[in-house]
PDB file of N, CA and C in Angstrom:
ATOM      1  N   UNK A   1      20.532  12.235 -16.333  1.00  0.00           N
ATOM      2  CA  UNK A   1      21.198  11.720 -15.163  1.00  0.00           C
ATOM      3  C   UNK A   1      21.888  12.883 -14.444  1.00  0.00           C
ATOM      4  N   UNK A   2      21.908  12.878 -13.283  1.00  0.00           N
ATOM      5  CA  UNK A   2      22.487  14.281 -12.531  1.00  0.00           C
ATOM      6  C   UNK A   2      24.062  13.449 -12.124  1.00  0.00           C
ATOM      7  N   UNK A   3      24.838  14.838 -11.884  1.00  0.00           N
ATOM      8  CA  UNK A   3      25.286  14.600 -11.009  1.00  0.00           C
ATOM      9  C   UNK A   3      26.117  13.522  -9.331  1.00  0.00           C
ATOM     10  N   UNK A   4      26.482  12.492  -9.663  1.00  0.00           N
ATOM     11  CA  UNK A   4      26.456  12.064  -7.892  1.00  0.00           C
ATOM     12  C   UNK A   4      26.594  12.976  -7.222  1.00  0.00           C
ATOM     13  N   UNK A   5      27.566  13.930  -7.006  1.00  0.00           N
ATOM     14  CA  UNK A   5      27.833  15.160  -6.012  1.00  0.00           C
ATOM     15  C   UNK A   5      26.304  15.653  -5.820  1.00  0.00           C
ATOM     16  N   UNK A   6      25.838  15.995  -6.742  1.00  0.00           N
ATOM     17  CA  UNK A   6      25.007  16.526  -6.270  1.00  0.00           C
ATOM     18  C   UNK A   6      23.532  16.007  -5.722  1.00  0.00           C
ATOM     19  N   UNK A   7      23.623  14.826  -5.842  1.00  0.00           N
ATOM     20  CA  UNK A   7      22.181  13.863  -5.280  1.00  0.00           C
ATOM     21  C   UNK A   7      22.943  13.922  -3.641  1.00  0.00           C
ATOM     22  N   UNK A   8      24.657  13.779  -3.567  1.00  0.00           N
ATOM     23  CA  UNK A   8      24.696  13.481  -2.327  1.00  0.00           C
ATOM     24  C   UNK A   8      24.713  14.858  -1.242  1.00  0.00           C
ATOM     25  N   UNK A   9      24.631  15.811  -2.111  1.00  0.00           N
ATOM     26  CA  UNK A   9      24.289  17.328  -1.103  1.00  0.00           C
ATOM     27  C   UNK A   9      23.389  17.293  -1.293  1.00  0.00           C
ATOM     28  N   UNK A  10      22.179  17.129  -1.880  1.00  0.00           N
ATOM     29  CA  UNK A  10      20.704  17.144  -1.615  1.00  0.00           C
ATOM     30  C   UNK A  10      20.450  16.478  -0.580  1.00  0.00           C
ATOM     31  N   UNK A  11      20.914  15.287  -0.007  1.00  0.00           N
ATOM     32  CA  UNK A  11      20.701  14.069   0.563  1.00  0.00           C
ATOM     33  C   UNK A  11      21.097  14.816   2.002  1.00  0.00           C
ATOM     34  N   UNK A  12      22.711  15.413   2.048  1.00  0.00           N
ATOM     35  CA  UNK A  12      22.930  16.052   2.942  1.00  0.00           C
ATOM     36  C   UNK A  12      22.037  17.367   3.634  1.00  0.00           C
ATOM     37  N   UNK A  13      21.704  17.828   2.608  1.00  0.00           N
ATOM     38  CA  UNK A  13      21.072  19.047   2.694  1.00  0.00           C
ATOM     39  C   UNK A  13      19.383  18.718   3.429  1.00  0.00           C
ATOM     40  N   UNK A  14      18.920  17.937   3.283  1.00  0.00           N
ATOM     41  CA  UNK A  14      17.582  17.299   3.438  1.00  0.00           C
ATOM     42  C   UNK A  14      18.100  16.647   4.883  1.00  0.00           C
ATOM     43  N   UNK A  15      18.869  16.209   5.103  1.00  0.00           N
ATOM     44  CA  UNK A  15      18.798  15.664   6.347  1.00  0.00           C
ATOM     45  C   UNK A  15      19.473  16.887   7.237  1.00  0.00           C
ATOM     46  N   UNK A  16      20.003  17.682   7.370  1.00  0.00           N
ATOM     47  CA  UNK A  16      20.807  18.550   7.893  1.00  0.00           C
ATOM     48  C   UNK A  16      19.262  19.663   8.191  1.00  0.00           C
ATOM     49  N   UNK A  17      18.721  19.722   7.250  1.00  0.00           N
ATOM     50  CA  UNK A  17      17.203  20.462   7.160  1.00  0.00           C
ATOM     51  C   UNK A  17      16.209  19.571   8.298  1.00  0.00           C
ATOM     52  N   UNK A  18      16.011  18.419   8.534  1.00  0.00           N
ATOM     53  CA  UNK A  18      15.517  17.753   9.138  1.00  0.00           C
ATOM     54  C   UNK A  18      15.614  17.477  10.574  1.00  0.00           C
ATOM     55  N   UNK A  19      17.101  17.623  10.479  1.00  0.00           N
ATOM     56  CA  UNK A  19      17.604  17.851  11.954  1.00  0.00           C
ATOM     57  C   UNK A  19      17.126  19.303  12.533  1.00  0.00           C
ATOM     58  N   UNK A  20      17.697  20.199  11.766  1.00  0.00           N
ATOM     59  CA  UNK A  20      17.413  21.708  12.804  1.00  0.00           C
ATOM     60  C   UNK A  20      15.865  21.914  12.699  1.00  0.00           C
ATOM     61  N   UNK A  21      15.040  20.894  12.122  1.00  0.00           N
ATOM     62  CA  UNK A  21      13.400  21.070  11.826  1.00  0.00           C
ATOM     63  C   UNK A  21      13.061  20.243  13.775  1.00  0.00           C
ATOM     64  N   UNK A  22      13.430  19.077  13.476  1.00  0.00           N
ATOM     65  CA  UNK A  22      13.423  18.368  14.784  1.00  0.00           C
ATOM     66  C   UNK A  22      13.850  19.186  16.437  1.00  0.00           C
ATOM     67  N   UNK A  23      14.953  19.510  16.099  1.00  0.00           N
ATOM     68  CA  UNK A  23      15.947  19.960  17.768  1.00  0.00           C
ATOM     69  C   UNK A  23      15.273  21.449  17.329  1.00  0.00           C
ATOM     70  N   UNK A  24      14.340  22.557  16.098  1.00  0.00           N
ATOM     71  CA  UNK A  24      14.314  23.786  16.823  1.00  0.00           C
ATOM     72  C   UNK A  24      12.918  23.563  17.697  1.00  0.00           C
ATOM     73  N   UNK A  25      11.964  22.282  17.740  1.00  0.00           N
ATOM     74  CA  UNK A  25      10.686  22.091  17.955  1.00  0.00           C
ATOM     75  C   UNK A  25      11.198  21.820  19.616  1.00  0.00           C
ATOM     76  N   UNK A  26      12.556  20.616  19.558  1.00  0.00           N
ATOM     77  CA  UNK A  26      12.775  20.494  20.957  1.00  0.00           C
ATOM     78  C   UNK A  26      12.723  21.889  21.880  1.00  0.00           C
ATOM     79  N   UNK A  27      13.798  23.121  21.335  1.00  0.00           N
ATOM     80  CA  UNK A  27      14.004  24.132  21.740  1.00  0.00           C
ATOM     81  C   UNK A  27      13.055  24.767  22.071  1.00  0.00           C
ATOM     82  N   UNK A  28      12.089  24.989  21.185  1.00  0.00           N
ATOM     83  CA  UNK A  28      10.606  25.696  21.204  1.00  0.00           C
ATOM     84  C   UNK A  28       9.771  25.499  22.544  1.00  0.00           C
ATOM     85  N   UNK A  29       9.756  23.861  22.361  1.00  0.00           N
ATOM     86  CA  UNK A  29       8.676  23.436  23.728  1.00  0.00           C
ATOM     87  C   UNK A  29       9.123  23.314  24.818  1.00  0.00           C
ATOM     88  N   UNK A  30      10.085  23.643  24.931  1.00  0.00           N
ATOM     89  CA  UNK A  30      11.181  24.000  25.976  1.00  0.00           C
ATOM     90  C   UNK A  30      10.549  25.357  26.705  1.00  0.00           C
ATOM     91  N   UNK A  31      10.526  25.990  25.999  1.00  0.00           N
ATOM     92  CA  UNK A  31       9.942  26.951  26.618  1.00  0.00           C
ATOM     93  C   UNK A  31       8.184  27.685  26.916  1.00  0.00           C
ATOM     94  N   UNK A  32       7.518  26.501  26.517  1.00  0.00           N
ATOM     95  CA  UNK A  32       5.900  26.498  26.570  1.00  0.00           C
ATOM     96  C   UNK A  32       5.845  25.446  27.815  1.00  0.00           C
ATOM     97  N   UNK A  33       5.233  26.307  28.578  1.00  0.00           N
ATOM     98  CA  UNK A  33       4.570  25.356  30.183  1.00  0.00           C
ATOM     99  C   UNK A  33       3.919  24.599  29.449  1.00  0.00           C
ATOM    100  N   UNK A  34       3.827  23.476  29.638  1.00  0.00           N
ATOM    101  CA  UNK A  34       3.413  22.188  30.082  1.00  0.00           C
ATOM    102  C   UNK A  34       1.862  22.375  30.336  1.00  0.00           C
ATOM    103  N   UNK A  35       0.550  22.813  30.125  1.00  0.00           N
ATOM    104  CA  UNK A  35      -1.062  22.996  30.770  1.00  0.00           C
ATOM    105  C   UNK A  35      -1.110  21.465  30.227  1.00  0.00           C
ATOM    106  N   UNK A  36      -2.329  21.296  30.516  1.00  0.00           N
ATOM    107  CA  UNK A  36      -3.524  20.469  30.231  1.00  0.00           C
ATOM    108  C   UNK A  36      -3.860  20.190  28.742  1.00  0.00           C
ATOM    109  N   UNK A  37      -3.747  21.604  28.092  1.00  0.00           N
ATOM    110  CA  UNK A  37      -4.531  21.639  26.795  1.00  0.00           C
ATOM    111  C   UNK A  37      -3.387  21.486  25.939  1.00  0.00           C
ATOM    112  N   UNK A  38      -1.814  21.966  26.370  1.00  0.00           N
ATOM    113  CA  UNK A  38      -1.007  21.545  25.401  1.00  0.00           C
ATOM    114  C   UNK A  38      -0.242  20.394  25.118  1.00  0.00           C
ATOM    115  N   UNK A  39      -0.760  19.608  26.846  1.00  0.00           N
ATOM    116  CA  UNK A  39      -0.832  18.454  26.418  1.00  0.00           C
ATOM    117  C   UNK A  39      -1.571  17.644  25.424  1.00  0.00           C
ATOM    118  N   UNK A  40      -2.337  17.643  25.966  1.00  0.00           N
ATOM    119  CA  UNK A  40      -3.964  17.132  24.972  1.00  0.00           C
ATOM    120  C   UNK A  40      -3.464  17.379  23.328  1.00  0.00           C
ATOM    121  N   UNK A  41      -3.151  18.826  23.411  1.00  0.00           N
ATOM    122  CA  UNK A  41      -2.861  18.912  21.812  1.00  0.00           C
ATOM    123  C   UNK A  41      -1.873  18.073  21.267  1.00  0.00           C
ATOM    124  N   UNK A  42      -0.777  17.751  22.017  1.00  0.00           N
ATOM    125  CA  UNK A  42       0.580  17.031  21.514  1.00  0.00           C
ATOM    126  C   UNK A  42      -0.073  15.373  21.647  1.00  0.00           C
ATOM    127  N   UNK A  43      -1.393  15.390  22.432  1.00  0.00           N
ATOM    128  CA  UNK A  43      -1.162  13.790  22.361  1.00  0.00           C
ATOM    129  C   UNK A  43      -2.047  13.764  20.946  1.00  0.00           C
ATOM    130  N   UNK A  44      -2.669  14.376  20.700  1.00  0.00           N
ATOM    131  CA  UNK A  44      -3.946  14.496  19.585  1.00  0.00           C
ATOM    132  C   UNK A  44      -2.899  14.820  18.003  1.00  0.00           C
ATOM    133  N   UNK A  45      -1.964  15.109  17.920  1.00  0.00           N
ATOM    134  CA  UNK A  45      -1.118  15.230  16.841  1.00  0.00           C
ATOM    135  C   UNK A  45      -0.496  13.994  16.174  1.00  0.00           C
ATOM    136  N   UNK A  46      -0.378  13.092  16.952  1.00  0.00           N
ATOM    137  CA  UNK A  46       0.005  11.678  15.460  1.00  0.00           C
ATOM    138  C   UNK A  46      -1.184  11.294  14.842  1.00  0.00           C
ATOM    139  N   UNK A  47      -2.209  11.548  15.335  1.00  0.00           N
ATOM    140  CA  UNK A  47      -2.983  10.948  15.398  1.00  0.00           C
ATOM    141  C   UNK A  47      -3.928  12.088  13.693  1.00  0.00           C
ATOM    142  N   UNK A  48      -3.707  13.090  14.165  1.00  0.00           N
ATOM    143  CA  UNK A  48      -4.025  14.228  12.891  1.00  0.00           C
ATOM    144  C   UNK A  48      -3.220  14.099  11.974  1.00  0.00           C
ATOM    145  N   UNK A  49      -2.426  14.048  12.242  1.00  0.00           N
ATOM    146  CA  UNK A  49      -0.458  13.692  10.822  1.00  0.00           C
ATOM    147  C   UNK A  49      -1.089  12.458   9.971  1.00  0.00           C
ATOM    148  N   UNK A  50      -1.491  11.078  10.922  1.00  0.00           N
ATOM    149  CA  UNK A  50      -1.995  10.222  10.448  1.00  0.00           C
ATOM    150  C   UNK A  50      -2.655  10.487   9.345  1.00  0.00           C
ATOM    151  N   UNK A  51      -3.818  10.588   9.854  1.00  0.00           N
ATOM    152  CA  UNK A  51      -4.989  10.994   9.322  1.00  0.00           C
ATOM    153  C   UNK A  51      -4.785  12.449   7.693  1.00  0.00           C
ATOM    154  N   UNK A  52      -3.944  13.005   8.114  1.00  0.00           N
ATOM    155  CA  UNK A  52      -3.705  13.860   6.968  1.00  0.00           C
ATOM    156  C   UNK A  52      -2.839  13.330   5.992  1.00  0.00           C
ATOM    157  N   UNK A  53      -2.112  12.644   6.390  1.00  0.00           N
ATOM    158  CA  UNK A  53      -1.000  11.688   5.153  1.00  0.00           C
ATOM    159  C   UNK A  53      -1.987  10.111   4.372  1.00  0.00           C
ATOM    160  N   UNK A  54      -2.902   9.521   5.618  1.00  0.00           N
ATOM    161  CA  UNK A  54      -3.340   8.608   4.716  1.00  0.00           C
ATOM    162  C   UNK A  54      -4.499   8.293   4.212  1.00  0.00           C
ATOM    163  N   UNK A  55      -5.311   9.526   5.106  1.00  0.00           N
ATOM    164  CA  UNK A  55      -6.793   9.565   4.017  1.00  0.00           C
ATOM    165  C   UNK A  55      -6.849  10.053   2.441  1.00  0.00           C
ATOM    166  N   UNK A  56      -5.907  11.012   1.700  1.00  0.00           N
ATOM    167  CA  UNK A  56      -6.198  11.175   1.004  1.00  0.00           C
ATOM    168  C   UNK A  56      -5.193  10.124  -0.024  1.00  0.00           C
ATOM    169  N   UNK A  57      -4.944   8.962   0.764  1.00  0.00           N
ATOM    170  CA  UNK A  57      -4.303   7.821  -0.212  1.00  0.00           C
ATOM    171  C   UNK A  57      -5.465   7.016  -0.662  1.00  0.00           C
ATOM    172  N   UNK A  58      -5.982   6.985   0.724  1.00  0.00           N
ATOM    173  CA  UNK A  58      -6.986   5.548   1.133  1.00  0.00           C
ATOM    174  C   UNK A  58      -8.157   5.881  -0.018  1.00  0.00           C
ATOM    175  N   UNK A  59      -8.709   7.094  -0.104  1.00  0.00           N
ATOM    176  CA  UNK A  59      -9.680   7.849  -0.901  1.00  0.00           C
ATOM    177  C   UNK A  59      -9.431   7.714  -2.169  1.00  0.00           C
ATOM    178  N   UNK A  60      -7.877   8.313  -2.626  1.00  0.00           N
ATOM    179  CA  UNK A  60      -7.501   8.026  -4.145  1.00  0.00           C
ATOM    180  C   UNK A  60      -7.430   6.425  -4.231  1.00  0.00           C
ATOM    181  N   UNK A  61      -7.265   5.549  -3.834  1.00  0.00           N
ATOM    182  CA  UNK A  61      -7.149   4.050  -3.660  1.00  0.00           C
ATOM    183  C   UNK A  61      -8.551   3.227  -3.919  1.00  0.00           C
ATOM    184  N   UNK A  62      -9.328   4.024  -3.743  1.00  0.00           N
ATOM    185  CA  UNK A  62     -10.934   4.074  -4.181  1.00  0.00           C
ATOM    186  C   UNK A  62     -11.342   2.967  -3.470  1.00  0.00           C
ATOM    187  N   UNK A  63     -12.661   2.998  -3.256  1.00  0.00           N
ATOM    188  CA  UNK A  63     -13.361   1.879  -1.918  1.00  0.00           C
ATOM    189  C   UNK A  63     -12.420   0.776  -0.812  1.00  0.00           C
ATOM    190  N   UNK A  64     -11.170   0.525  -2.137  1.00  0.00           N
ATOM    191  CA  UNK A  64     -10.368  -1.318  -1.538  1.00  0.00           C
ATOM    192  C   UNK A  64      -9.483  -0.446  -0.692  1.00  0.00           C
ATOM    193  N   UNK A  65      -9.273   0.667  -0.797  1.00  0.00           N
ATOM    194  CA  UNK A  65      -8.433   1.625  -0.123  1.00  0.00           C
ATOM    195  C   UNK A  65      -8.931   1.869   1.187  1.00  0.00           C
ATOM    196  N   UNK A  66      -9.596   3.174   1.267  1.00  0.00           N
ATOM    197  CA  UNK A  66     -10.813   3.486   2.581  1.00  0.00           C
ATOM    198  C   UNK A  66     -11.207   1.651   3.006  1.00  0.00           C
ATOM    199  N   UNK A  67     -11.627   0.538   2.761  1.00  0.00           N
ATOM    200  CA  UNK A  67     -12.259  -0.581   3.628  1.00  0.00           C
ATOM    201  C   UNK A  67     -10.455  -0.806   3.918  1.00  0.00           C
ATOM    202  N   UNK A  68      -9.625  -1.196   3.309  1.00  0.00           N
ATOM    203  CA  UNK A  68      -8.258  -1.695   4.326  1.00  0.00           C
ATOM    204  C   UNK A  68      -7.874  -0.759   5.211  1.00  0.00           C
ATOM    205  N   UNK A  69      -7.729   0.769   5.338  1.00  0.00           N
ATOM    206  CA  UNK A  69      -7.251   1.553   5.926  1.00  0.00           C
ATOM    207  C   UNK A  69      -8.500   1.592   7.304  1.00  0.00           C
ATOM    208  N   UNK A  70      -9.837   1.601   7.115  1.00  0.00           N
ATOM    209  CA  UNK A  70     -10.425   1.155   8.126  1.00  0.00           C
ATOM    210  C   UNK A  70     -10.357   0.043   8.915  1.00  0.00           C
ATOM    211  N   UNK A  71     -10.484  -1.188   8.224  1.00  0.00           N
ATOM    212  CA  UNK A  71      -9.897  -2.578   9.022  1.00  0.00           C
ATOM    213  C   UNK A  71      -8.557  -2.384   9.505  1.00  0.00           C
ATOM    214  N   UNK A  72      -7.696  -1.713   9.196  1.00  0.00           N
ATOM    215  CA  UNK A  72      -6.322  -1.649   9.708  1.00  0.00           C
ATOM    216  C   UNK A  72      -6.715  -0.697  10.983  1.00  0.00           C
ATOM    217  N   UNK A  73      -7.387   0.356  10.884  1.00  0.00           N
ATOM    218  CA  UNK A  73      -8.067   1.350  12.017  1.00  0.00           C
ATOM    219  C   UNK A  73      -8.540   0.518  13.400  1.00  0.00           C
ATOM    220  N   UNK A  74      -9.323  -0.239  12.719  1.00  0.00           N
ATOM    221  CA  UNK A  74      -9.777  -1.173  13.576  1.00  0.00           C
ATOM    222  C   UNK A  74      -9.349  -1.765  14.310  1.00  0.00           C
ATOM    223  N   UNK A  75      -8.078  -2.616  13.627  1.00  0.00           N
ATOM    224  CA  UNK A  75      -7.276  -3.768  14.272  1.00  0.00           C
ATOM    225  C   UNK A  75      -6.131  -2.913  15.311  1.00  0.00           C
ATOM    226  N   UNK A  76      -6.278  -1.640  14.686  1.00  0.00           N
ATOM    227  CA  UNK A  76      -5.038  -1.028  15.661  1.00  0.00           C
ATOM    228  C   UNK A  76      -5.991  -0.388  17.403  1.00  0.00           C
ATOM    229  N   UNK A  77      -7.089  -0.034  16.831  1.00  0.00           N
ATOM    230  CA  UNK A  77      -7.998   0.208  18.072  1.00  0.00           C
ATOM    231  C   UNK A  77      -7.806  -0.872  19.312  1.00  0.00           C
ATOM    232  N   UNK A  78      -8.285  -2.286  18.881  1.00  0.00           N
ATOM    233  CA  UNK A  78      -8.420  -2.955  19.107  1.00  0.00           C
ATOM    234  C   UNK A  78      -7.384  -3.671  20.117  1.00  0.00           C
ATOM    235  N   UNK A  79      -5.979  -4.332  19.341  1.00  0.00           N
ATOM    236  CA  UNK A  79      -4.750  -4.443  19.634  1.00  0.00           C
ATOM    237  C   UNK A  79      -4.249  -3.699  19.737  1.00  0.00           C
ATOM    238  N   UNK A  80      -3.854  -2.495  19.383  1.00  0.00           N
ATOM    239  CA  UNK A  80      -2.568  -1.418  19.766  1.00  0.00           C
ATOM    240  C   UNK A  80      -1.490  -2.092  19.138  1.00  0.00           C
ATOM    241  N   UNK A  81      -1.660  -2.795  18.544  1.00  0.00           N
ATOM    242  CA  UNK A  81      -0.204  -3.386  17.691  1.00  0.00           C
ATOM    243  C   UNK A  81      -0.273  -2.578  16.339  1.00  0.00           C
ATOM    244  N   UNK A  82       1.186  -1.977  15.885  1.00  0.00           N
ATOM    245  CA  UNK A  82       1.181  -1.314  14.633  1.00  0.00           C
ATOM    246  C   UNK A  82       1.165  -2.417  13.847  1.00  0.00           C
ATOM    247  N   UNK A  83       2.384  -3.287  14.293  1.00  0.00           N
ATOM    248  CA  UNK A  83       2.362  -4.609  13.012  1.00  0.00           C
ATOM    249  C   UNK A  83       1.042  -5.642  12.830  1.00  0.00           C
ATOM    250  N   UNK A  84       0.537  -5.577  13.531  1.00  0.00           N
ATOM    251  CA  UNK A  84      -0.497  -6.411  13.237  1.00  0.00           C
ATOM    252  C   UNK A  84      -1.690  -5.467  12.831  1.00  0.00           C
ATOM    253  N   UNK A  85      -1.496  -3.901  12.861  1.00  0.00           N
ATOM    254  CA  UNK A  85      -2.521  -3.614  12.018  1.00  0.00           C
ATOM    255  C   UNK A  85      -2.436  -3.296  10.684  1.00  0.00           C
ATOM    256  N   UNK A  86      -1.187  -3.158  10.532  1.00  0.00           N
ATOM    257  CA  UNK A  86      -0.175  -3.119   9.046  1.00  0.00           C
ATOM    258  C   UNK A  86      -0.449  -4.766   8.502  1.00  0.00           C
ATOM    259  N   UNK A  87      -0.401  -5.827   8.754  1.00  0.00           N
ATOM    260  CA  UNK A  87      -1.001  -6.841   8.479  1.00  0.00           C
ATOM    261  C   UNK A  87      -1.822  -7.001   7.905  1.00  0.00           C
ATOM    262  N   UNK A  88      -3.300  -6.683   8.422  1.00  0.00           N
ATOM    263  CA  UNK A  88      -4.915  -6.603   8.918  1.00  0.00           C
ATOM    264  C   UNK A  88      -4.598  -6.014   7.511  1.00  0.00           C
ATOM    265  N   UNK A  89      -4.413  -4.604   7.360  1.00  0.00           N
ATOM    266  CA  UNK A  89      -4.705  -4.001   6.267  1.00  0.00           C
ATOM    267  C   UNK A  89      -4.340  -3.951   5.285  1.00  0.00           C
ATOM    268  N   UNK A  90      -3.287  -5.094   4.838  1.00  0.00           N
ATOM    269  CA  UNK A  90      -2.495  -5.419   3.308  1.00  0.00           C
ATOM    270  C   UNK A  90      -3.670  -6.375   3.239  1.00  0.00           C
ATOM    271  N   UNK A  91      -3.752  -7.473   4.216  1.00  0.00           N
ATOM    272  CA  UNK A  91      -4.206  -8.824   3.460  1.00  0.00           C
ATOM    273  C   UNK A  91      -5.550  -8.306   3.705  1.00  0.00           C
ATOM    274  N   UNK A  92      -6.495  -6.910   3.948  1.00  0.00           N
ATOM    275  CA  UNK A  92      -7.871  -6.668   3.698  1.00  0.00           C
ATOM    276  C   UNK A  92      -7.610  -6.245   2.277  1.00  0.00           C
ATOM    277  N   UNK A  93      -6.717  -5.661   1.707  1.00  0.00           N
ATOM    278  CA  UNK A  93      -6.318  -5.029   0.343  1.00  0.00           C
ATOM    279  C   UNK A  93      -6.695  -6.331  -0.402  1.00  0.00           C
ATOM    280  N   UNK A  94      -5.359  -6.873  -0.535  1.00  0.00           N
ATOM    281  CA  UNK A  94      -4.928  -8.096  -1.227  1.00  0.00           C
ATOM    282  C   UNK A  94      -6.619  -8.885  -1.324  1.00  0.00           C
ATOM    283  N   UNK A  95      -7.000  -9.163   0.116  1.00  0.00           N
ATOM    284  CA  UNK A  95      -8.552  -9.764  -0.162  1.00  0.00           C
ATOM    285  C   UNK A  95      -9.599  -9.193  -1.022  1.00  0.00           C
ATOM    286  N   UNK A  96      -9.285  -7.821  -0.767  1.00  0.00           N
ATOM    287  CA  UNK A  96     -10.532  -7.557  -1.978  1.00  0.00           C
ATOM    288  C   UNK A  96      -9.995  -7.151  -3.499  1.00  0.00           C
ATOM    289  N   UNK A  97      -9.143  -6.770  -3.750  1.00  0.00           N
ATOM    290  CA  UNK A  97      -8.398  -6.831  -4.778  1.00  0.00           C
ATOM    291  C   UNK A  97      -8.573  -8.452  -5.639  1.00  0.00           C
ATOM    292  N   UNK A  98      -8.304  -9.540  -4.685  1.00  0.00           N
ATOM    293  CA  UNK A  98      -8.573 -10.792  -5.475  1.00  0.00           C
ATOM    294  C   UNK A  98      -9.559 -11.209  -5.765  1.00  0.00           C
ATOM    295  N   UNK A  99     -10.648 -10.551  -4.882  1.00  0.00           N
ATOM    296  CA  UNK A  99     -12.479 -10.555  -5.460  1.00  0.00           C
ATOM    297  C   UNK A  99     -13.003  -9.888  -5.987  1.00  0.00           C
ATOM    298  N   UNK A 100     -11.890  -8.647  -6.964  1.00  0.00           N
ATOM    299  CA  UNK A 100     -12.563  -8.494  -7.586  1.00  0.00           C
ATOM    300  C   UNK A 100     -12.843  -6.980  -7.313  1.00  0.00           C
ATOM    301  N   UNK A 101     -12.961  -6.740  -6.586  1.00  0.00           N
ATOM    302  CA  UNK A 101     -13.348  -5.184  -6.299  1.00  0.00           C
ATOM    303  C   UNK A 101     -12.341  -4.456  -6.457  1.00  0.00           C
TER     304      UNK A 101
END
């Protein structure tokens, strides 16, 4: 068991880290003109973050994984609703999970 003091300066420390991670990016693009392409790039970045945080879940999650994270893909294409593609893709889980796969 650690510490409390010290879970709560980690806690501090991690968010205090998070902040000057956030406002030095504000600062940064502050000073990069605005083109075409660095737009494009900033709109093309949740979209890569995505994709890098939950393919290699969906993959370790094995087939029931990759088919919900696609139907959830889908439903978000589709609708543009996060919650309803967060939906889509538990109860595609839950569905094949109860059949078996």
């Amino acid at each position: 068991m650690t510490d409390p003091s010290f879970d709560w300066a980690m806690i501090a420390t991690t968010a205090l880290v998070t902040y000057l991670l956030r406002a030095g990016g504000y600062f940064l693009m502050a000073a990069v003109p605005m083109t075409g392409r660095v737009k494009a790039g900033l709109d093309a970045l949740p979209a890569s973050i995505f994709i890098a945080v939950v393919a290699p879940a969906a993959v370790k999650a094995g087939p029931v994984g990759v088919i919900a994270v696609g139907a959830a893909g889908l439903s978000m294409w589709f609708s543009r609703s996060e919650i309803l593609s967060i939906i889509v893709g538990l109860c595609m889980a839950a569905a094949l999970r109860a059949g078996g796969l």
